[in-house]
Protein backbone atom coordinates (compact mmCIF):
# COMPACT_ATOMS: atom_id res chain seq x y z
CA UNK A 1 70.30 -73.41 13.76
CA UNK A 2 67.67 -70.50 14.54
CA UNK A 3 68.05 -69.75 10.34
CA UNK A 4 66.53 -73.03 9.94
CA UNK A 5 63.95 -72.87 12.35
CA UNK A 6 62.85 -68.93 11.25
CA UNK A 7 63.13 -70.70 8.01
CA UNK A 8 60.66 -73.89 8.70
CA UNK A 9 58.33 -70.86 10.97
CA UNK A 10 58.37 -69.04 7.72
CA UNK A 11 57.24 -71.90 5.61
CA UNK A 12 54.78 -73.10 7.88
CA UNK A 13 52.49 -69.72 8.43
CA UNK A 14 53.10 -69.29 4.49
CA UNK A 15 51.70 -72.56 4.19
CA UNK A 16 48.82 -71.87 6.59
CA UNK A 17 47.91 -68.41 4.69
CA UNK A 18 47.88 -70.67 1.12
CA UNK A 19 45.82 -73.00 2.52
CA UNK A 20 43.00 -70.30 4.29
CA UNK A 21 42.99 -68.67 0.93
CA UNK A 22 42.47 -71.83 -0.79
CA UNK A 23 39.36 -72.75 1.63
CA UNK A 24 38.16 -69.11 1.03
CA UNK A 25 38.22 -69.16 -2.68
CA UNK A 26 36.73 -72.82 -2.53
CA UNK A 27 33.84 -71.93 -0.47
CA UNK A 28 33.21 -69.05 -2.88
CA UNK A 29 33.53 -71.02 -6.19
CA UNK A 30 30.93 -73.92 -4.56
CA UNK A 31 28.31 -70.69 -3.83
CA UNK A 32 28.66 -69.57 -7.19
CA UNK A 33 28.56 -73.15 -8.59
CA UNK A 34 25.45 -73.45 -6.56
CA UNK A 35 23.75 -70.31 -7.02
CA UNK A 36 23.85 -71.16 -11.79
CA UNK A 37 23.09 -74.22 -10.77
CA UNK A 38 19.78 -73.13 -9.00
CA UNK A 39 19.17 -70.43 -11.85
CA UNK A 40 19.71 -73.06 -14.38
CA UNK A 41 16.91 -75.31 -12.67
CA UNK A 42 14.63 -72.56 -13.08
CA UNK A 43 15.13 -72.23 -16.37
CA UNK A 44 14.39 -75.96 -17.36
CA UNK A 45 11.16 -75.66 -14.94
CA UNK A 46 10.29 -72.45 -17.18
CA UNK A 47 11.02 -74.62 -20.25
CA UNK A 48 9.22 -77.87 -19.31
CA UNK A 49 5.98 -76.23 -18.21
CA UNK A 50 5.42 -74.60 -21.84
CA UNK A 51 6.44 -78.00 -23.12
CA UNK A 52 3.72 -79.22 -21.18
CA UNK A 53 1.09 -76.59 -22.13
CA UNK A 54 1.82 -76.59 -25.90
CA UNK A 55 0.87 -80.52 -25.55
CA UNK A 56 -1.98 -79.44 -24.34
CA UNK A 57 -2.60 -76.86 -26.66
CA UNK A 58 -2.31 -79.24 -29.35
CA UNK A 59 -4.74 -81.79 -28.11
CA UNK A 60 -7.01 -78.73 -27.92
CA UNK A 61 -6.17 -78.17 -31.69
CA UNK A 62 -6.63 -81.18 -32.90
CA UNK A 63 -9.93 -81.46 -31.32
CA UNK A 64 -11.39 -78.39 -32.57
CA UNK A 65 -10.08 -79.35 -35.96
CA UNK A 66 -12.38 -82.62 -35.22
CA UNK A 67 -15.23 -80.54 -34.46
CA UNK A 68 -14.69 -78.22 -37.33
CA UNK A 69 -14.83 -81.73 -39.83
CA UNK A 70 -18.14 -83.22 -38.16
CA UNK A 71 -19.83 -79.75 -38.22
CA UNK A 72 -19.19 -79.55 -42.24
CA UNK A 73 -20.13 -83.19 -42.60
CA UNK A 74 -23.37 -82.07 -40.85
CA UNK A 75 -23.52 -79.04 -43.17
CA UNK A 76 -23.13 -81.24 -46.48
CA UNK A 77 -25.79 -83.62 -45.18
CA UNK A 78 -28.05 -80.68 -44.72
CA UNK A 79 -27.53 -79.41 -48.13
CA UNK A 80 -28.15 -82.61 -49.63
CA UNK A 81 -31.57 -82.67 -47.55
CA UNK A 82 -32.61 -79.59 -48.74
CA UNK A 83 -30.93 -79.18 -52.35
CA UNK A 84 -28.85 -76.62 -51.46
CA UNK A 85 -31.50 -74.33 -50.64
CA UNK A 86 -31.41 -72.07 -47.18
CA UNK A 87 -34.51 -71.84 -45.49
């Protein structure tokens, strides 16, 4: 009878050091799991704010390229004024 209860003892404190080990490793793997996932968030910030200023930089573009056609209309008019000739 006591090799069946040093037996069942055995099993139970292996059990009990499995299942610490288990918690350990788990609370390790959910910091790591957390710390890429943070990392990874900062990366898609990074990402999304020069999404945001190459819009912008595009409006810009395209609004300069607007100015840049009005002032050579203005020029053509000019030179239709005055022949062609600079003053």
């Amino acid at each position: 009878m006591s090799t069946a209860v040093a037996t069942v003892v055995s099993a139970l404190i292996g059990a009990a050091v499995s299942i610490i080990v288990c918690v350990i490793n788990n609370n390790k793997q959910t910091a790591l799991i957390a710390y890429r996932l943070q990392e990874l968030e900062k990366r898609v910030e990074k990402h999304n704010n020069l999404v945001e200023r190459m819009y912008h930089v595009e409006e810009q573009t395209a609004l300069q390229g607007e100015k840049i056609k009005m002032a050579n209309n203005r020029i053509a008019d000019l030179e239709k004024i005055t022949g062609g000739k600079s003053a």
